[in-house]
PDB file of N, CA and C in Angstrom:
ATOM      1  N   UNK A   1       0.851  -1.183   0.000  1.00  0.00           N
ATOM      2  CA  UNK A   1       0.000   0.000   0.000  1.00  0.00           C
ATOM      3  C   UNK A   1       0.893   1.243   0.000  1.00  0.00           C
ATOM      4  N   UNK A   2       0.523   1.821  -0.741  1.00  0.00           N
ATOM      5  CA  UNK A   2       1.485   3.646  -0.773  1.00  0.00           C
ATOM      6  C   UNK A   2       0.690   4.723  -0.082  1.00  0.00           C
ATOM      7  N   UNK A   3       1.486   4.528   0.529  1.00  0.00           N
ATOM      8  CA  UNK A   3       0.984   6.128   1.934  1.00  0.00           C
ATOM      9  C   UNK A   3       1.265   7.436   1.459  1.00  0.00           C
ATOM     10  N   UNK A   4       0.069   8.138   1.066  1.00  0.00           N
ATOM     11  CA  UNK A   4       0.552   9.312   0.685  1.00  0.00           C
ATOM     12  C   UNK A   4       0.516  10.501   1.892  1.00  0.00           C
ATOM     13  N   UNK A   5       0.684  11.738   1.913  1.00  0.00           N
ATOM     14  CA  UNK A   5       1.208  12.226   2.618  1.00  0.00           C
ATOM     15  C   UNK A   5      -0.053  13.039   2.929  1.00  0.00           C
ATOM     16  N   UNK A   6      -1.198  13.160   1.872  1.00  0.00           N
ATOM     17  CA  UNK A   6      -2.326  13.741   2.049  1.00  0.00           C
ATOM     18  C   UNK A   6      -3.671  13.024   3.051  1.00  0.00           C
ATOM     19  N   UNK A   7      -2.890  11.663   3.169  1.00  0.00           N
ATOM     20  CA  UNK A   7      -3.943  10.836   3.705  1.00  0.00           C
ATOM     21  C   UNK A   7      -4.488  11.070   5.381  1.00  0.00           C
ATOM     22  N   UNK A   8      -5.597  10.587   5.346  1.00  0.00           N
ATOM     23  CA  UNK A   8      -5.980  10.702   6.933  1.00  0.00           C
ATOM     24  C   UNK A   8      -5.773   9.295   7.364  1.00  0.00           C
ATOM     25  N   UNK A   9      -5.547   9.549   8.787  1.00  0.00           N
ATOM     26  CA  UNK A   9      -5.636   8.080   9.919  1.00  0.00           C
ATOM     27  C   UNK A   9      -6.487   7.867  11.085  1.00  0.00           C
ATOM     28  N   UNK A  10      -6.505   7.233  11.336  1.00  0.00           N
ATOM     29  CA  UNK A  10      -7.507   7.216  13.094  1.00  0.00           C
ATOM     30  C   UNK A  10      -6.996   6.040  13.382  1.00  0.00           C
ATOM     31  N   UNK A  11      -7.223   6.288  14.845  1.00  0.00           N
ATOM     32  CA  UNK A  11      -6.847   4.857  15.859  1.00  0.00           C
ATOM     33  C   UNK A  11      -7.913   4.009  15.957  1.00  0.00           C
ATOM     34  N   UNK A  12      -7.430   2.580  15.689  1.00  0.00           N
ATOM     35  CA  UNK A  12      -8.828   1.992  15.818  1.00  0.00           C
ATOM     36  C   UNK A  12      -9.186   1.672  16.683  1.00  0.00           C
ATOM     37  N   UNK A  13     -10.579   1.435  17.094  1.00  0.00           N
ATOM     38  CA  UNK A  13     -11.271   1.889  17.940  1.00  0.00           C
ATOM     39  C   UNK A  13     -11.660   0.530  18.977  1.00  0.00           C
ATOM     40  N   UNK A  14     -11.230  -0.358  18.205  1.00  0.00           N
ATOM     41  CA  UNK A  14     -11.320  -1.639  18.711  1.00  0.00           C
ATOM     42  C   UNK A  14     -10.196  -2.321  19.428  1.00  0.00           C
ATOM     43  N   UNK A  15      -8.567  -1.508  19.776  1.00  0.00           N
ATOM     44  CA  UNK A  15      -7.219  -1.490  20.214  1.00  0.00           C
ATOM     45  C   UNK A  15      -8.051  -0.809  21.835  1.00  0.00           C
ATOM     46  N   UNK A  16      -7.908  -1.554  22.543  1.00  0.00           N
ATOM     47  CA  UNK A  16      -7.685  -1.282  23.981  1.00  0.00           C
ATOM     48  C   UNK A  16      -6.390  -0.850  24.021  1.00  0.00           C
ATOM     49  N   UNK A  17      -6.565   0.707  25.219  1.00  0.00           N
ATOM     50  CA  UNK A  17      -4.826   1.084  24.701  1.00  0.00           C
ATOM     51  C   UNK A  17      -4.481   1.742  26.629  1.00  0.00           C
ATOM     52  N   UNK A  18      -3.351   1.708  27.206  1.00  0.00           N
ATOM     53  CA  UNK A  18      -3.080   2.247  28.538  1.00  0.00           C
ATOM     54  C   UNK A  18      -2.145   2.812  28.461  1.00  0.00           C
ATOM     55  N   UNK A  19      -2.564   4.008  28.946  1.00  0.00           N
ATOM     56  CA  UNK A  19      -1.081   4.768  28.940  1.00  0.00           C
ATOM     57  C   UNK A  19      -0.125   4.416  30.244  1.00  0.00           C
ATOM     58  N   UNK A  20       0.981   4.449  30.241  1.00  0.00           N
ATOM     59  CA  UNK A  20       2.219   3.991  30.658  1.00  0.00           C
ATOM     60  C   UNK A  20       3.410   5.497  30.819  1.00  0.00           C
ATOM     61  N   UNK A  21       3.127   6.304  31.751  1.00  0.00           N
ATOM     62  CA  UNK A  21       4.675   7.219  31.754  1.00  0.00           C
ATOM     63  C   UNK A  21       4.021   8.228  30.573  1.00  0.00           C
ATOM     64  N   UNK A  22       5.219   8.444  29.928  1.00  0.00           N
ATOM     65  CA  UNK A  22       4.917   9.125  28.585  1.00  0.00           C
ATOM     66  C   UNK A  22       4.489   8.082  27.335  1.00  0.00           C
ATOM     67  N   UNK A  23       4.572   6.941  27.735  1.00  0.00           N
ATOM     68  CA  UNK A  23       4.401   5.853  26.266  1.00  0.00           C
ATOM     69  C   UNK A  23       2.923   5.191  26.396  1.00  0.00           C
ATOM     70  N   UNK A  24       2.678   4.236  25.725  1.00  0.00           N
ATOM     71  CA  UNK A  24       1.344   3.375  25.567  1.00  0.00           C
ATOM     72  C   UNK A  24       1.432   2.175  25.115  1.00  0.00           C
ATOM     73  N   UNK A  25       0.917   1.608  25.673  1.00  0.00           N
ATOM     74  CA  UNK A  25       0.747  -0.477  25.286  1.00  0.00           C
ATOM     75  C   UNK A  25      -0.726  -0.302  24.878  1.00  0.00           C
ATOM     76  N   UNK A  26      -0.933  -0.723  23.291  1.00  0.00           N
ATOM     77  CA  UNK A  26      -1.873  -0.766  23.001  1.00  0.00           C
ATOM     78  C   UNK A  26      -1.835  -2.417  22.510  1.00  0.00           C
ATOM     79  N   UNK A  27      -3.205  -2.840  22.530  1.00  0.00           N
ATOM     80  CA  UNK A  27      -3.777  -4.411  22.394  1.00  0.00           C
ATOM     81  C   UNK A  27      -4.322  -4.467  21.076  1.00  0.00           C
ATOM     82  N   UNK A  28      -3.999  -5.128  20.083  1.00  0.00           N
ATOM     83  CA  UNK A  28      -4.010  -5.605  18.742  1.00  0.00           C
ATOM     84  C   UNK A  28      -5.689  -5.561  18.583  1.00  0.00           C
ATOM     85  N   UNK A  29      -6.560  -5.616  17.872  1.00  0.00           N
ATOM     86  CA  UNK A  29      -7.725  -6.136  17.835  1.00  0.00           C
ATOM     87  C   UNK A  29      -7.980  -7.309  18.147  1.00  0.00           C
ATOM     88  N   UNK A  30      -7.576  -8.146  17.569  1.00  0.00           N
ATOM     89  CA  UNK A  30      -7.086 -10.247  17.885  1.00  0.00           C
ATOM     90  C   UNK A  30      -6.943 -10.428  19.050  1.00  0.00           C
ATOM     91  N   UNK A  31      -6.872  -8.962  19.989  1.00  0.00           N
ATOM     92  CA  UNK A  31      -6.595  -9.394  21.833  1.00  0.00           C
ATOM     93  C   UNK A  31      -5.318 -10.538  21.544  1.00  0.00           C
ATOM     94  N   UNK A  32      -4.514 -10.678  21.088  1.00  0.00           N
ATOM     95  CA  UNK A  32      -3.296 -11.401  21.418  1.00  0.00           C
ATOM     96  C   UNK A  32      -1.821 -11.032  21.447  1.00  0.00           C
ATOM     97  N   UNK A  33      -1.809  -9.652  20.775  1.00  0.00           N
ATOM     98  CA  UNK A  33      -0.587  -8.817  21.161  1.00  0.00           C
ATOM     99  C   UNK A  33      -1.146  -7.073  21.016  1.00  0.00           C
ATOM    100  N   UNK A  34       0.139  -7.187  22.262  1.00  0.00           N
ATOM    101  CA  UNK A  34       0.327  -5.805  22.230  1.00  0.00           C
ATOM    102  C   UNK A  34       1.579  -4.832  21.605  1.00  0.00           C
ATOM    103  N   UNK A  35       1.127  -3.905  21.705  1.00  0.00           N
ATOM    104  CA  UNK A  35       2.106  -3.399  20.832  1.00  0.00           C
ATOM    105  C   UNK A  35       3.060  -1.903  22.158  1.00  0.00           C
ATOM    106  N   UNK A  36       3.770  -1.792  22.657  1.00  0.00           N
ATOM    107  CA  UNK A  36       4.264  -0.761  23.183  1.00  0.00           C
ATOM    108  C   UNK A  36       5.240   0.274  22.056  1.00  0.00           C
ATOM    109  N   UNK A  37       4.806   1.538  22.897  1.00  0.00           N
ATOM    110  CA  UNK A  37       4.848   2.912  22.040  1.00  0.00           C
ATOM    111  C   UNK A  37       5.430   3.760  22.910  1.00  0.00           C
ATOM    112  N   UNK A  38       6.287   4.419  22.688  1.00  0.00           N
ATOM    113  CA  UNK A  38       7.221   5.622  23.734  1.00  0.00           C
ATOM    114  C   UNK A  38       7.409   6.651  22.942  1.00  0.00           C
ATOM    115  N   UNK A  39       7.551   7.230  23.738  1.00  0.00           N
ATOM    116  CA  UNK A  39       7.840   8.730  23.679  1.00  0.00           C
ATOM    117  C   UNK A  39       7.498   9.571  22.009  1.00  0.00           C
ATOM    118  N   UNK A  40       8.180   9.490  21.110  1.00  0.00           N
ATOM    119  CA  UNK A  40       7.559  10.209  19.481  1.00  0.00           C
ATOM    120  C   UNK A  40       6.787   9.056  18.601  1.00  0.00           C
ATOM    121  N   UNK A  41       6.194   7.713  19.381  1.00  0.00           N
ATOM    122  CA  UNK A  41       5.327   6.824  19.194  1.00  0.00           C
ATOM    123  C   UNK A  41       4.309   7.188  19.379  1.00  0.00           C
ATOM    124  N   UNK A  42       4.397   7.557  20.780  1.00  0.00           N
ATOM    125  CA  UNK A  42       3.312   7.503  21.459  1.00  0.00           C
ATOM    126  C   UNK A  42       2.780   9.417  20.921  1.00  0.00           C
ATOM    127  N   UNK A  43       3.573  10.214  20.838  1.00  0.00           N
ATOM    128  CA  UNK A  43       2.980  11.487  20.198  1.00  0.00           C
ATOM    129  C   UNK A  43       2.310  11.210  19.111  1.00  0.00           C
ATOM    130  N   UNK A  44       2.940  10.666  17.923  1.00  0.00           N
ATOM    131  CA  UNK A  44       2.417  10.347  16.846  1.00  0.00           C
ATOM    132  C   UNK A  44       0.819   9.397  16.634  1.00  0.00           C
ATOM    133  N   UNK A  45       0.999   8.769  17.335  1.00  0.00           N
ATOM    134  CA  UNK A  45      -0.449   7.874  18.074  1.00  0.00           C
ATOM    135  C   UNK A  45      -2.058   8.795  18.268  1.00  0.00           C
ATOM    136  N   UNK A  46      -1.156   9.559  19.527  1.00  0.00           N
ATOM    137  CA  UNK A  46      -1.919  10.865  19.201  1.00  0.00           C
ATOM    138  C   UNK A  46      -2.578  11.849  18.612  1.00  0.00           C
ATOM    139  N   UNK A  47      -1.050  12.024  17.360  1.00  0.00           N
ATOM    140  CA  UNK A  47      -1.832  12.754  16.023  1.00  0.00           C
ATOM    141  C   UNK A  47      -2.784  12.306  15.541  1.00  0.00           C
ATOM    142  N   UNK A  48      -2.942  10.845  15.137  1.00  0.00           N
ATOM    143  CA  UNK A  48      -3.487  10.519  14.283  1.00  0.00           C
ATOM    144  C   UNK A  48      -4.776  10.316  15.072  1.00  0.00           C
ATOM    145  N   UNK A  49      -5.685  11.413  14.801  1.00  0.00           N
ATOM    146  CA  UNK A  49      -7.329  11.450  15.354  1.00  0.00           C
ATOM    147  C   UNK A  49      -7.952  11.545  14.127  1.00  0.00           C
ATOM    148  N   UNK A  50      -7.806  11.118  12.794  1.00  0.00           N
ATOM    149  CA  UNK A  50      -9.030  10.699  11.928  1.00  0.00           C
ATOM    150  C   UNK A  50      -9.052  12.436  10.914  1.00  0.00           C
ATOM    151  N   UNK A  51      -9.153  13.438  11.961  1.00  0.00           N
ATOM    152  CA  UNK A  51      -8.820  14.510  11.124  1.00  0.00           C
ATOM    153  C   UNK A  51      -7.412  15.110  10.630  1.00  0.00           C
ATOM    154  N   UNK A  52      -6.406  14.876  11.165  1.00  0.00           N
ATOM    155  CA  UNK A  52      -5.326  15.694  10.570  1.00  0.00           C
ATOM    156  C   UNK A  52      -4.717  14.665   9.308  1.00  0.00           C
ATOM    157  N   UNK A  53      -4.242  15.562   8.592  1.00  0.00           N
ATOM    158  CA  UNK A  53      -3.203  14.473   7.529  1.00  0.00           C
ATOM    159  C   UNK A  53      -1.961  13.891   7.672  1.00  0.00           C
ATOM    160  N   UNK A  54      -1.253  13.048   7.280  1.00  0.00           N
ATOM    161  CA  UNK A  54       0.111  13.276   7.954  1.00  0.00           C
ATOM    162  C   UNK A  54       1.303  14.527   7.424  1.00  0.00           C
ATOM    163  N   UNK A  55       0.366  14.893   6.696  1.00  0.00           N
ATOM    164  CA  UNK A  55       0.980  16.357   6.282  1.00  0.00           C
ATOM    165  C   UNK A  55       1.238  16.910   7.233  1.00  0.00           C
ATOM    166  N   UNK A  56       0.137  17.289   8.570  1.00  0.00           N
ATOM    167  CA  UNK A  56       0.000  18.042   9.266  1.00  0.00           C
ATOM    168  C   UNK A  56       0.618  17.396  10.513  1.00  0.00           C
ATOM    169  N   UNK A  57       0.381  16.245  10.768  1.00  0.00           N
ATOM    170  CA  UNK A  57       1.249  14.964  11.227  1.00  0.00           C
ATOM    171  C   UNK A  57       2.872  15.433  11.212  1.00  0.00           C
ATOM    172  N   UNK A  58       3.193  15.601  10.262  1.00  0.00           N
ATOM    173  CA  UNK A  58       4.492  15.863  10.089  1.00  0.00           C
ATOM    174  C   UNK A  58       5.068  17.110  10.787  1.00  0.00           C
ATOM    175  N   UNK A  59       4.073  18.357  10.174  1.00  0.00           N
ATOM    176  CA  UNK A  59       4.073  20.003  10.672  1.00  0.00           C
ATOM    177  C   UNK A  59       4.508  19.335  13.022  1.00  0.00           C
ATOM    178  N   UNK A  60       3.429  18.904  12.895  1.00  0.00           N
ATOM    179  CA  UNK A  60       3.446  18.739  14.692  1.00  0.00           C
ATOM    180  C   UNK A  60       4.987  18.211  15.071  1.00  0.00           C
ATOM    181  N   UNK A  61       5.292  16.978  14.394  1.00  0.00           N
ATOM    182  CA  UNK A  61       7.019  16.422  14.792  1.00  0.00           C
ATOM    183  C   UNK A  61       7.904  17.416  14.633  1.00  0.00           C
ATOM    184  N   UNK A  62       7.583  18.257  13.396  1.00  0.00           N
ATOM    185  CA  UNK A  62       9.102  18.823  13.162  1.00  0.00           C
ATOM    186  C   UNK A  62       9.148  20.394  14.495  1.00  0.00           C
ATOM    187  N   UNK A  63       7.630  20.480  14.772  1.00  0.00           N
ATOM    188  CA  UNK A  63       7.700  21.538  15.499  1.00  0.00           C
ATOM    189  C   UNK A  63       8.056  21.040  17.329  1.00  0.00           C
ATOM    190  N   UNK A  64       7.544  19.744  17.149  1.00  0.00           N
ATOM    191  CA  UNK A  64       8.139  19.512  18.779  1.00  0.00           C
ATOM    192  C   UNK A  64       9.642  18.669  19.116  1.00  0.00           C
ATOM    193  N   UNK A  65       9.698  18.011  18.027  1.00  0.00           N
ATOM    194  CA  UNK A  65      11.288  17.938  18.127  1.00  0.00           C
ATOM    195  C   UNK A  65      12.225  18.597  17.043  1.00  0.00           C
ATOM    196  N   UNK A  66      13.059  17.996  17.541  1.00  0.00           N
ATOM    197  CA  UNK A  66      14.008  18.541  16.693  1.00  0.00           C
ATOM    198  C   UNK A  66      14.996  17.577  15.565  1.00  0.00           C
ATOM    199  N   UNK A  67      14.540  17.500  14.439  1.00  0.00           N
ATOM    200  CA  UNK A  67      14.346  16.194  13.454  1.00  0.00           C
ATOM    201  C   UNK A  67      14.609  17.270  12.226  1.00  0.00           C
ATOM    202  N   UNK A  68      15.425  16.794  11.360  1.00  0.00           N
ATOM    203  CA  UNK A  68      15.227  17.317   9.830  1.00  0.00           C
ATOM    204  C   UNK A  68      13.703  17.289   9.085  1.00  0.00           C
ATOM    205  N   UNK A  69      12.853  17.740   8.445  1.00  0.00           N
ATOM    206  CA  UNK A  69      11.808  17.430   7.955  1.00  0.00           C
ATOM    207  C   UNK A  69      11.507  15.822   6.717  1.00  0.00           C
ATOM    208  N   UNK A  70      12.556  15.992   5.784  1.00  0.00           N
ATOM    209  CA  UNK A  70      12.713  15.001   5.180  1.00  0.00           C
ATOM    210  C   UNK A  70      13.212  13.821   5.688  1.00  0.00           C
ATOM    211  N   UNK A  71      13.962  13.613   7.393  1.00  0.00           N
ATOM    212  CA  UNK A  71      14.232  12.275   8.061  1.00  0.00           C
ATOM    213  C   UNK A  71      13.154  12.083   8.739  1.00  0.00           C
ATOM    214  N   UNK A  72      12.245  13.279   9.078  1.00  0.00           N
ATOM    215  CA  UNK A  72      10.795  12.614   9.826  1.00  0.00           C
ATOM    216  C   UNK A  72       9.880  11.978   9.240  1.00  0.00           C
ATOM    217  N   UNK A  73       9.832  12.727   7.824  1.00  0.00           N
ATOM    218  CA  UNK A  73       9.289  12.311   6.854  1.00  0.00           C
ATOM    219  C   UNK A  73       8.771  10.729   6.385  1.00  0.00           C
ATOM    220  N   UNK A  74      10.137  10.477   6.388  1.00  0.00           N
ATOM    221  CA  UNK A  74      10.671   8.729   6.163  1.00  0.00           C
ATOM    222  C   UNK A  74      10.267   8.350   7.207  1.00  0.00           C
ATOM    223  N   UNK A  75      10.617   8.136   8.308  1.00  0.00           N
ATOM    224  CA  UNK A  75      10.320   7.743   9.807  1.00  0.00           C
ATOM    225  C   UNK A  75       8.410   7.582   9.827  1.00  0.00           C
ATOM    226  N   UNK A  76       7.952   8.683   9.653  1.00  0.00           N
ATOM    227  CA  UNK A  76       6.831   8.418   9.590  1.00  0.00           C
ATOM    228  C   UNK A  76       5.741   7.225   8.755  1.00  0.00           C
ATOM    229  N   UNK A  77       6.498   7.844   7.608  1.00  0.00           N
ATOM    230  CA  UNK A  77       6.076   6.671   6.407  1.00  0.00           C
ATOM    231  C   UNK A  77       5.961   5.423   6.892  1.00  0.00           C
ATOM    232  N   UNK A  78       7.430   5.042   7.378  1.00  0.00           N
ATOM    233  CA  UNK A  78       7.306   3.329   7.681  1.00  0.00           C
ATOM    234  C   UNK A  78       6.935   3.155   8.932  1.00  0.00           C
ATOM    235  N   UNK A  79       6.352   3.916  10.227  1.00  0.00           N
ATOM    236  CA  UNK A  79       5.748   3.674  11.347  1.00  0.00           C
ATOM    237  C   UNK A  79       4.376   4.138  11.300  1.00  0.00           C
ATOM    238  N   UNK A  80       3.460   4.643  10.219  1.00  0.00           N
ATOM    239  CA  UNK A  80       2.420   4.581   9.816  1.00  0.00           C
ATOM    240  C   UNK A  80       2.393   3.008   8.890  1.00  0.00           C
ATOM    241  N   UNK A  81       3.117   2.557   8.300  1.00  0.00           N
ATOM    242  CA  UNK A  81       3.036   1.469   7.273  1.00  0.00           C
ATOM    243  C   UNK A  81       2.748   0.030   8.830  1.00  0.00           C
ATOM    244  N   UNK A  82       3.655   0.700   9.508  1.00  0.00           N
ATOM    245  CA  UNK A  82       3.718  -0.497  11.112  1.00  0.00           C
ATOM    246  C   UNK A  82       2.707  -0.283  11.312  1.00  0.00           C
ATOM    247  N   UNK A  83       1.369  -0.108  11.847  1.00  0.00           N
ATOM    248  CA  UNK A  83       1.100   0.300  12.473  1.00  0.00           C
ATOM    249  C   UNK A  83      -0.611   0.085  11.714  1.00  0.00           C
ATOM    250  N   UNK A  84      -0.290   0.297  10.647  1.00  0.00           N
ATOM    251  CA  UNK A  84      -1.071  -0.376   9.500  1.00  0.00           C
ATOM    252  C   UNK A  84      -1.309  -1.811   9.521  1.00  0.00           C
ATOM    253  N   UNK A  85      -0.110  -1.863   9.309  1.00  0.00           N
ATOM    254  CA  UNK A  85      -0.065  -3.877   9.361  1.00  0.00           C
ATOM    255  C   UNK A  85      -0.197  -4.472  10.965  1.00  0.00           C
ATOM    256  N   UNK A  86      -0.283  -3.490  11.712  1.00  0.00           N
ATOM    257  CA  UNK A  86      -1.176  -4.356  13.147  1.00  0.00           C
ATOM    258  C   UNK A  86      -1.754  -4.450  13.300  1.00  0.00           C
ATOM    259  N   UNK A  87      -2.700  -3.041  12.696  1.00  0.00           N
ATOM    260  CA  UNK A  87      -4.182  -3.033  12.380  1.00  0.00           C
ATOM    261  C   UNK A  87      -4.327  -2.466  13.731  1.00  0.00           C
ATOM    262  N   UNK A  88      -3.866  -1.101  14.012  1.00  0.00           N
ATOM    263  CA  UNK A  88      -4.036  -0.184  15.469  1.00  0.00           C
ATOM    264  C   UNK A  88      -4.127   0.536  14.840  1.00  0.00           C
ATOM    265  N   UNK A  89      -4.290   1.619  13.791  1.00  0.00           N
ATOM    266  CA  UNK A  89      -5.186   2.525  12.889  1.00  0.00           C
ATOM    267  C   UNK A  89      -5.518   2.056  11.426  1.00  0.00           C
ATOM    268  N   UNK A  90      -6.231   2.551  10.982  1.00  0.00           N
ATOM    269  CA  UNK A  90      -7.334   2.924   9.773  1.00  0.00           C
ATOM    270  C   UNK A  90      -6.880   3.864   9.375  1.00  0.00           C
ATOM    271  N   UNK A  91      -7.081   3.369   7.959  1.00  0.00           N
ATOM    272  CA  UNK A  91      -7.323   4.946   7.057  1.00  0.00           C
ATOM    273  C   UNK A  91      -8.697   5.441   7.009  1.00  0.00           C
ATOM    274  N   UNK A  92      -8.564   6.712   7.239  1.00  0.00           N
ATOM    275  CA  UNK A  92      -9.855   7.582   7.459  1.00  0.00           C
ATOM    276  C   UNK A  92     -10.320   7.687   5.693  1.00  0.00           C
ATOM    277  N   UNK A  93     -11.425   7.546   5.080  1.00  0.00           N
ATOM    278  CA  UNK A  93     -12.120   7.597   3.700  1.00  0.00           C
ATOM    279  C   UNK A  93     -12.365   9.136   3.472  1.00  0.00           C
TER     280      UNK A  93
END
């Protein structure tokens, strides 16, 4: 699947999720794994509420850390692609 940069996400809604510190252990849908998330995981987790893009996704990382735009870029790509294939967000239609 090709992730474009215009796309929306949401958390799915069916991931039982606990926050932990600054991070989160969220529970697969299948209830048989979990997945733990720290610190620019667990921000990014966050972003993704169904309305922003990862356009805007992106705008939020580069403004709270401190990351090149084009290495967050990448980073994002393939931990949205993760994250996908656990089936702990959706693409928003």
């Amino acid at each position: 699947m090709v992730i474009e940069m215009t796309s929306t996400y949401a958390r799915n809604e069916n991931c039982p999720v606990r926050e932990i510190g600054d991070g989160l252990v969220i529970m697969a849908p299948t209830g048989n794994v979990t997945h733990s998330l720290e610190d620019i995981g667990a921000f990014v987790w966050h972003q993704l509420d169904g309305q922003k893009s990862l356009d805007s996704v992106l705008d939020a990382i580069t403004e709270a850390y401190s990351v090149e735009r084009d290495v967050a870029e990448a980073d994002l790509l393939v931990f949205v692609n993760e994250l996908l294939a656990a089936e702990i967000i959706v693409q928003v239609p």
